[in-house]
N, C-alpha and C. Protein backbone atom coordinates (compact mmCIF):
# COMPACT_ATOMS: atom_id res chain seq x y z
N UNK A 1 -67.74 -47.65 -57.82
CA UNK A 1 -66.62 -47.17 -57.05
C UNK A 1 -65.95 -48.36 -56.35
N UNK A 2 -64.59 -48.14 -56.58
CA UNK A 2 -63.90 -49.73 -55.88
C UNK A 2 -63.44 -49.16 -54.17
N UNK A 3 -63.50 -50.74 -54.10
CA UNK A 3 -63.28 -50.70 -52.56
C UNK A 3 -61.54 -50.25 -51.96
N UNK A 4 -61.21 -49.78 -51.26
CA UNK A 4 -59.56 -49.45 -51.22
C UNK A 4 -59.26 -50.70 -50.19
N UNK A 5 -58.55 -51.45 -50.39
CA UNK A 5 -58.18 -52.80 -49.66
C UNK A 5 -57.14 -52.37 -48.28
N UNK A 6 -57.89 -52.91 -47.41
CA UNK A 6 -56.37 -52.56 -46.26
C UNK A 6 -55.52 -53.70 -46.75
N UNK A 7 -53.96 -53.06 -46.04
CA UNK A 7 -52.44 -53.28 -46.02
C UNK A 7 -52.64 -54.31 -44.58
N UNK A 8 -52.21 -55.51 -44.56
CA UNK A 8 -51.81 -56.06 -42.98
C UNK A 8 -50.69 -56.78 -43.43
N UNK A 9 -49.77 -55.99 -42.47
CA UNK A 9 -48.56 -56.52 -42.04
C UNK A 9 -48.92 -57.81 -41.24
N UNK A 10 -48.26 -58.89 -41.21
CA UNK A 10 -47.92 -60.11 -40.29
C UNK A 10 -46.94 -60.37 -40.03
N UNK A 11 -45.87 -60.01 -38.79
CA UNK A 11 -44.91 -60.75 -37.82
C UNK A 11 -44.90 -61.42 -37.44
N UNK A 12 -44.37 -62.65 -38.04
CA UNK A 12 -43.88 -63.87 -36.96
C UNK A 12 -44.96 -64.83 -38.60
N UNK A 13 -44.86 -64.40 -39.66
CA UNK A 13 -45.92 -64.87 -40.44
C UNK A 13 -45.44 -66.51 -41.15
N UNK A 14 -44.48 -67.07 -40.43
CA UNK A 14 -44.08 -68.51 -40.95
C UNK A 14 -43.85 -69.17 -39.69
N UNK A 15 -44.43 -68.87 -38.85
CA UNK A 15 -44.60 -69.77 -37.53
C UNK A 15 -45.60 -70.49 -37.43
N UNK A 16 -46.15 -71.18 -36.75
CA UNK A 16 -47.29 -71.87 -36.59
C UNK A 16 -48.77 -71.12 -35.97
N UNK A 17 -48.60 -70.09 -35.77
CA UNK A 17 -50.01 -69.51 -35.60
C UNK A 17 -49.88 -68.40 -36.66
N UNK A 18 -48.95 -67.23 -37.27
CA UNK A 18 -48.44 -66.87 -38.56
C UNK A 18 -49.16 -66.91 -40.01
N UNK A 19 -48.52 -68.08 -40.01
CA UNK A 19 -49.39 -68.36 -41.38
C UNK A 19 -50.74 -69.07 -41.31
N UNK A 20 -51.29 -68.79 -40.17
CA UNK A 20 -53.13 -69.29 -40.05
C UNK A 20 -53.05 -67.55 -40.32
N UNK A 21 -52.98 -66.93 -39.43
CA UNK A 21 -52.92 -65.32 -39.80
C UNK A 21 -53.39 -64.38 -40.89
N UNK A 22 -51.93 -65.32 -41.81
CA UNK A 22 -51.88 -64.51 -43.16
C UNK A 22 -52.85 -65.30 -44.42
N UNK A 23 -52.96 -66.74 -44.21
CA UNK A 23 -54.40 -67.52 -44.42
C UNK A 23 -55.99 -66.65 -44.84
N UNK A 24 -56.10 -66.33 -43.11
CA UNK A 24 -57.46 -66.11 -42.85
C UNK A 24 -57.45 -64.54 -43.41
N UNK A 25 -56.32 -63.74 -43.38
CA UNK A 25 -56.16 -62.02 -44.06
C UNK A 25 -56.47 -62.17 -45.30
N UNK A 26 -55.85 -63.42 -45.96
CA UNK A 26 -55.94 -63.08 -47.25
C UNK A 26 -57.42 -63.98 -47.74
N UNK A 27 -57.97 -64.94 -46.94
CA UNK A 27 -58.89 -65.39 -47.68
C UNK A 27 -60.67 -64.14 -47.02
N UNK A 28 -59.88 -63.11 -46.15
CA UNK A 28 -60.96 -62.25 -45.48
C UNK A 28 -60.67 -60.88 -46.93
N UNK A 29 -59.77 -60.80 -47.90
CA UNK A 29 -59.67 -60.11 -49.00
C UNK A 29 -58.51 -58.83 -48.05
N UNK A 30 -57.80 -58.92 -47.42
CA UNK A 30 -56.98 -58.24 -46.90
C UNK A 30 -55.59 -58.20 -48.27
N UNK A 31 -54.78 -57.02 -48.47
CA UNK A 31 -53.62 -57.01 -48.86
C UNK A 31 -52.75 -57.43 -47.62
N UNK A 32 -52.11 -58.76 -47.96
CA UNK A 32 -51.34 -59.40 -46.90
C UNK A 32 -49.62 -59.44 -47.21
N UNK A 33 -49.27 -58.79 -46.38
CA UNK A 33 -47.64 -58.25 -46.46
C UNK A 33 -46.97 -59.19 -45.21
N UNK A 34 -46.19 -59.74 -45.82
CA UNK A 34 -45.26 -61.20 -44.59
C UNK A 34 -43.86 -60.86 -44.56
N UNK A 35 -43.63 -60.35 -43.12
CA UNK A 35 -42.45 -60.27 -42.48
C UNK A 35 -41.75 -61.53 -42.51
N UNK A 36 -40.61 -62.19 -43.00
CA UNK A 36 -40.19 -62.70 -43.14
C UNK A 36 -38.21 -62.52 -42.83
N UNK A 37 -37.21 -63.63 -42.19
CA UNK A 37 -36.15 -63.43 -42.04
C UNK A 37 -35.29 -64.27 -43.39
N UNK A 38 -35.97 -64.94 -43.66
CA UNK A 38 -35.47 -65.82 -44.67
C UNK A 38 -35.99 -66.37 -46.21
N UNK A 39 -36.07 -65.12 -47.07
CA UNK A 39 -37.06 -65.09 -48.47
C UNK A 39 -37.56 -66.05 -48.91
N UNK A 40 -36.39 -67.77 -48.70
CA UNK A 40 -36.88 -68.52 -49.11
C UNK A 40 -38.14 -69.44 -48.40
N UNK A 41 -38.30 -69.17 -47.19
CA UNK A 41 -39.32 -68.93 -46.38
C UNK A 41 -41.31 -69.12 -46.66
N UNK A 42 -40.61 -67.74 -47.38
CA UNK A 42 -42.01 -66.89 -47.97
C UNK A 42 -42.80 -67.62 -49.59
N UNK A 43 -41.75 -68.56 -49.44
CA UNK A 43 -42.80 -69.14 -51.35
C UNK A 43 -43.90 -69.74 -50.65
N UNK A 44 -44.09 -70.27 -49.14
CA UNK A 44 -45.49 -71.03 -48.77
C UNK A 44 -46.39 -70.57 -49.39
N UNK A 45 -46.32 -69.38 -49.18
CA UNK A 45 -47.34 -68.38 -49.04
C UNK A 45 -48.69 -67.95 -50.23
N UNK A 46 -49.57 -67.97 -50.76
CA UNK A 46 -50.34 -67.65 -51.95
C UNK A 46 -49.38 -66.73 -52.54
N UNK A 47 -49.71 -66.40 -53.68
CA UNK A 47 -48.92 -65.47 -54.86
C UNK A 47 -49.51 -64.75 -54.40
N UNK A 48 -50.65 -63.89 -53.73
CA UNK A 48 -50.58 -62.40 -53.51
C UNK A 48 -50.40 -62.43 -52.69
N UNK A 49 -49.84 -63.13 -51.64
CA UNK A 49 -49.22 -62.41 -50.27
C UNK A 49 -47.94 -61.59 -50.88
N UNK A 50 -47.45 -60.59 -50.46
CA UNK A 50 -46.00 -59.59 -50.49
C UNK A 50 -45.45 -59.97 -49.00
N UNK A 51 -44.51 -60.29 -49.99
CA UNK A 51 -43.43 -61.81 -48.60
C UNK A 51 -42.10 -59.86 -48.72
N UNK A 52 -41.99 -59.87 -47.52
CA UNK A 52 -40.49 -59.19 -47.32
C UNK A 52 -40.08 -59.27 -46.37
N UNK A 53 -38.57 -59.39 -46.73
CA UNK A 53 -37.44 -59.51 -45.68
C UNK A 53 -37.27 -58.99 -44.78
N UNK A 54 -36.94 -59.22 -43.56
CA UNK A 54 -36.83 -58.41 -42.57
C UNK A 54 -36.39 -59.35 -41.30
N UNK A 55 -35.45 -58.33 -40.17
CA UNK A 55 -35.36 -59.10 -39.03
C UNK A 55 -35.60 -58.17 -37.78
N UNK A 56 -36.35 -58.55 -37.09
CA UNK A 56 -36.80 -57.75 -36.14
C UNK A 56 -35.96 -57.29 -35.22
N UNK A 57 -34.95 -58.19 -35.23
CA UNK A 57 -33.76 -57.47 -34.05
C UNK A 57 -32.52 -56.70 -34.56
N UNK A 58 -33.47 -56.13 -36.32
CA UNK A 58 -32.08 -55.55 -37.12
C UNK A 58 -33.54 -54.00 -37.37
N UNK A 59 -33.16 -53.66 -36.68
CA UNK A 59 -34.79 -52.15 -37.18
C UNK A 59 -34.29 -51.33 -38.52
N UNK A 60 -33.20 -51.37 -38.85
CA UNK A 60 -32.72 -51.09 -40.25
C UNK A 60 -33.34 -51.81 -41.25
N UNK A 61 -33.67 -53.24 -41.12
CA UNK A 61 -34.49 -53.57 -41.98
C UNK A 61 -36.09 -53.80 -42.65
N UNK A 62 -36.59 -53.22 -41.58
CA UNK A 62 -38.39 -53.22 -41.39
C UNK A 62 -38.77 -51.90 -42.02
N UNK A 63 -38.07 -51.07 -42.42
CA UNK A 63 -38.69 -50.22 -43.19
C UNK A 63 -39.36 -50.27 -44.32
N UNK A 64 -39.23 -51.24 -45.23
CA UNK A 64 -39.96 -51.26 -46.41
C UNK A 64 -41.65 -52.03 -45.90
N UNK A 65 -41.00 -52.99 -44.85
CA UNK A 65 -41.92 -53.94 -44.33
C UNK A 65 -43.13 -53.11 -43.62
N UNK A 66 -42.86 -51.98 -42.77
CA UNK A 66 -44.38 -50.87 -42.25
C UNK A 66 -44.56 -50.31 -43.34
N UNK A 67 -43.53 -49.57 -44.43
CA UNK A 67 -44.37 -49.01 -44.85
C UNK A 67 -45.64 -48.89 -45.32
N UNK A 68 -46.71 -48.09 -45.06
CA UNK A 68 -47.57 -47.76 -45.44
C UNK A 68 -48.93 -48.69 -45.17
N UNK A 69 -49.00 -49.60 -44.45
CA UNK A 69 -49.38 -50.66 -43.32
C UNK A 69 -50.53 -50.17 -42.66
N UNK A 70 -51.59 -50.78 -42.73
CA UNK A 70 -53.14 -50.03 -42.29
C UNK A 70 -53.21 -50.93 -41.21
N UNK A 71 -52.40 -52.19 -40.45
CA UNK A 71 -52.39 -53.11 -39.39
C UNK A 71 -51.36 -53.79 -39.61
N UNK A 72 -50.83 -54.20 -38.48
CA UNK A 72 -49.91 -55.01 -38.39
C UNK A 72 -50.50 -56.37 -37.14
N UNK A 73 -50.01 -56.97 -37.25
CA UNK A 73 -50.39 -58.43 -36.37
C UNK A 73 -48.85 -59.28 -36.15
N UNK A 74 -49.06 -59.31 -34.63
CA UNK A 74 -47.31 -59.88 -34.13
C UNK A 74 -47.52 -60.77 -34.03
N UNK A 75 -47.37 -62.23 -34.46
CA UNK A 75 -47.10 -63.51 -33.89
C UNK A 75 -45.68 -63.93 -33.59
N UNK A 76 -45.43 -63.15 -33.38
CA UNK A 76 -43.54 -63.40 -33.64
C UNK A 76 -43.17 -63.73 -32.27
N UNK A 77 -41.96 -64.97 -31.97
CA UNK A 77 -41.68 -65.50 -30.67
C UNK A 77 -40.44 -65.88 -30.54
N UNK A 78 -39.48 -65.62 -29.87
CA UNK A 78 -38.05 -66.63 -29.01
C UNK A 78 -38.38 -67.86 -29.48
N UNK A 79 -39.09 -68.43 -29.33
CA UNK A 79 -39.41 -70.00 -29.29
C UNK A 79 -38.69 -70.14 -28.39
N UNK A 80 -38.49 -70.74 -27.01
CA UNK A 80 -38.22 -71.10 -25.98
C UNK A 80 -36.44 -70.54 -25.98
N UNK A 81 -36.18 -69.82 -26.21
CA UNK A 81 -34.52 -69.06 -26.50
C UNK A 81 -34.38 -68.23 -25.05
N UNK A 82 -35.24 -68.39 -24.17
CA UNK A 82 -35.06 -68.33 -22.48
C UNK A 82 -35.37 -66.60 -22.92
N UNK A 83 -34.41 -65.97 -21.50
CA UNK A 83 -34.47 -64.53 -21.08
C UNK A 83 -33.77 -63.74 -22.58
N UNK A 84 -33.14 -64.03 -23.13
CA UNK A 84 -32.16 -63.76 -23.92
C UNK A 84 -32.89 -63.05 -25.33
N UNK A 85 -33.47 -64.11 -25.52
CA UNK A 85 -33.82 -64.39 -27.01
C UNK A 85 -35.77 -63.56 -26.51
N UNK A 86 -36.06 -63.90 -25.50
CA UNK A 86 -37.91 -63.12 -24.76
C UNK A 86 -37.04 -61.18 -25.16
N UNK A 87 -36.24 -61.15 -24.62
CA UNK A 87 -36.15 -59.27 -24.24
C UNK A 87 -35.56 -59.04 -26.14
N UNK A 88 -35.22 -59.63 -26.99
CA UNK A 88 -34.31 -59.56 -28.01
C UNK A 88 -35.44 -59.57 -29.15
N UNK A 89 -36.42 -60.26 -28.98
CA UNK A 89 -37.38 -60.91 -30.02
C UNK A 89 -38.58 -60.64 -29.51
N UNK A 90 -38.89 -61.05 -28.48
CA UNK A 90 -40.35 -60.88 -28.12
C UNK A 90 -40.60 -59.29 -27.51
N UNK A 91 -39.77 -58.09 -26.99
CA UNK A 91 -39.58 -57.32 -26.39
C UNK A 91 -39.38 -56.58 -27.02
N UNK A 92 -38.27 -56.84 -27.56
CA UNK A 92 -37.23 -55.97 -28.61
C UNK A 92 -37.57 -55.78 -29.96
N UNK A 93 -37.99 -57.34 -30.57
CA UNK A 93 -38.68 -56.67 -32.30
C UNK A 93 -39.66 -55.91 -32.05
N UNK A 94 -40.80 -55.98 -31.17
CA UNK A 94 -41.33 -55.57 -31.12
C UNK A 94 -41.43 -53.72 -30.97
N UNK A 95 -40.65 -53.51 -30.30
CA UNK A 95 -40.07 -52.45 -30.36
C UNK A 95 -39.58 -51.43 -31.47
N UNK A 96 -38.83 -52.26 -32.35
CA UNK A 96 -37.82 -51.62 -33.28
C UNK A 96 -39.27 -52.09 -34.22
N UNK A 97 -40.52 -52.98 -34.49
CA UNK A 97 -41.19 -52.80 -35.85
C UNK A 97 -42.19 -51.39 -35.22
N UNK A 98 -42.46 -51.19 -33.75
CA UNK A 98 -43.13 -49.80 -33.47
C UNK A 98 -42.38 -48.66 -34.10
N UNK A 99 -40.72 -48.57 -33.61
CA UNK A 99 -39.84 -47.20 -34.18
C UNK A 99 -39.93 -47.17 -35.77
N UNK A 100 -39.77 -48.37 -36.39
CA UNK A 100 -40.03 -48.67 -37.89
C UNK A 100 -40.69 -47.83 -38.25
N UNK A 101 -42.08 -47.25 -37.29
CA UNK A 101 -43.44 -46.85 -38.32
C UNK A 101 -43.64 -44.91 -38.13
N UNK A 102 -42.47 -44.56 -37.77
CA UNK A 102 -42.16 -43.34 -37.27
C UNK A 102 -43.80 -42.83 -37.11
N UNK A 103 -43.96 -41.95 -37.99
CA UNK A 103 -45.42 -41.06 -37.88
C UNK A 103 -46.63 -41.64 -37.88
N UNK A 104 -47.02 -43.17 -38.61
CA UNK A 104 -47.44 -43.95 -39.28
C UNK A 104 -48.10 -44.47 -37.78
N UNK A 105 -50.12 -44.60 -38.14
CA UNK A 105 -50.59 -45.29 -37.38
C UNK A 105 -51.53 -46.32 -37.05
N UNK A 106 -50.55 -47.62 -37.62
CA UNK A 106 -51.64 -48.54 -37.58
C UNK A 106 -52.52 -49.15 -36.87
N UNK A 107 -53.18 -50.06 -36.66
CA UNK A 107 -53.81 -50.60 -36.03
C UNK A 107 -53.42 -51.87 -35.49
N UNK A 108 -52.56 -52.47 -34.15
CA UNK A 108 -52.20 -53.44 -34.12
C UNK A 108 -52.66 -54.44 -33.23
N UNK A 109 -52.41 -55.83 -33.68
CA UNK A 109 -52.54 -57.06 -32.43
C UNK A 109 -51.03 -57.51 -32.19
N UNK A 110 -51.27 -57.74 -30.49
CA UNK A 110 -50.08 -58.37 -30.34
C UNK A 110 -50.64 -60.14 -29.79
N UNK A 111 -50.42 -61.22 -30.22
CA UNK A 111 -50.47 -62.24 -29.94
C UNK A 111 -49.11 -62.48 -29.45
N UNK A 112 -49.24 -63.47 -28.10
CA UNK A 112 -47.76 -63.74 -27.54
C UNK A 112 -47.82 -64.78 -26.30
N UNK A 113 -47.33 -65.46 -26.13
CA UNK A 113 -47.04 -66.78 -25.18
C UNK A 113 -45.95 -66.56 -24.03
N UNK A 114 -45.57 -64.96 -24.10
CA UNK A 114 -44.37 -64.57 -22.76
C UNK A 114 -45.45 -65.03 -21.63
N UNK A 115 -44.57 -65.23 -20.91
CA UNK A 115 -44.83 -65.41 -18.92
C UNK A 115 -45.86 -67.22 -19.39
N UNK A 116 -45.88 -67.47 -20.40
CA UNK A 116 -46.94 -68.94 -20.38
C UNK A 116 -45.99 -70.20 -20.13
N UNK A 117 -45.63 -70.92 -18.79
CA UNK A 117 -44.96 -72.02 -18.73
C UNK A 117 -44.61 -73.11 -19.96
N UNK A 118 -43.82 -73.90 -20.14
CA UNK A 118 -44.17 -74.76 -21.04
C UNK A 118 -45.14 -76.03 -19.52
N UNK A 119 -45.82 -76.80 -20.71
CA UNK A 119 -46.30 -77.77 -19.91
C UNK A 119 -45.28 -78.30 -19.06
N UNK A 120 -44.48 -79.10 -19.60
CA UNK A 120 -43.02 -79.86 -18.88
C UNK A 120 -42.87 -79.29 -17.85
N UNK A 121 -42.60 -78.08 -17.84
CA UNK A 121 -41.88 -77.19 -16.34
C UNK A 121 -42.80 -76.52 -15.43
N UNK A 122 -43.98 -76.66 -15.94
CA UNK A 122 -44.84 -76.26 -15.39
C UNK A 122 -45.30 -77.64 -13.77
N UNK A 123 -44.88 -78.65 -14.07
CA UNK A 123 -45.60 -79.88 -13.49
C UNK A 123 -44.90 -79.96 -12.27
C-alpha cells in the first residue's frame, strides 16, 4: 500500500529563508508547491517542485496555488518596504492566501521578521 504524500505550499519560496524551506520539504519527501511572483524565478528550484504564479497582494491569483494544500509555510516579507509594503505583504498576503483557502484546512507556519529592528537602527 503506497504512502499518500502531503501537498506544502511555500510563500515567500525564493527568498533567502524560502528556498531552505522548499529544500528541506522536498528532500523530507514532501510534494513541494512554490508560490512564486515571477515564473522565471521558479527554474531554481528541483524539477519536482510545482513552481506557481502568484502575488499575494493580488488574492485573485492564489487560487490554483492553495488549492488542495495539506500545509502551507509563509516566509514571505516587505523586505524593509517600511509601514506600506509590512500591512500590504506581510499583513495583507497573508490574509488574502488565508481567504484563498475558503473551506480548506491546512496546517500552517508563519515565519516573519515584523516588529525585528534592523541592526543599523537598532544602535
Amino acid at each position: 500500500m503506497s504512502e499518500v504524500r502531503k501537498t506544502v505550499l511555500v510563500v515567500g519560496s525564493t527568498g533567502s529563508i524560502g528556498h531552505l524551506v522548499v529544500e528541506e520539504a522536498v528532500r523530507q519527501g514532501y510534494v513541494v508547491r512554490a508560490l512564486v511572483r515571477t515564473p522565471s524565478r521558479g527554474r531554481k528550484f528541483p524539477d519536482q517542485v510545482e513552481v506557481v504564479s502568484g502575488d499575494v497582494t493580488r488574492p485573485e491569483t492564489l487560487t490554483a496555488a492553495v488549492s488542495g494544500v495539506d500545509a502551507i509555510v509563509f516566509t514571505l516579507g516587505s523586505d524593509g518596504k517600511g509601514k506600506a509594503g509590512a500591512e500590504a505583504i506581510d499583513y495583507g498576503g497573508v490574509r488574502n492566501v488565508l481567504t484563498a483557502l475558503s473551506l480548506q484546512k491546512p496546517r500552517i507556519v508563519l515565519m516573519t521578521s515584523i516588529g525585528v529592528p534592523r541592526l543599523e537602527t537598532a544602535v
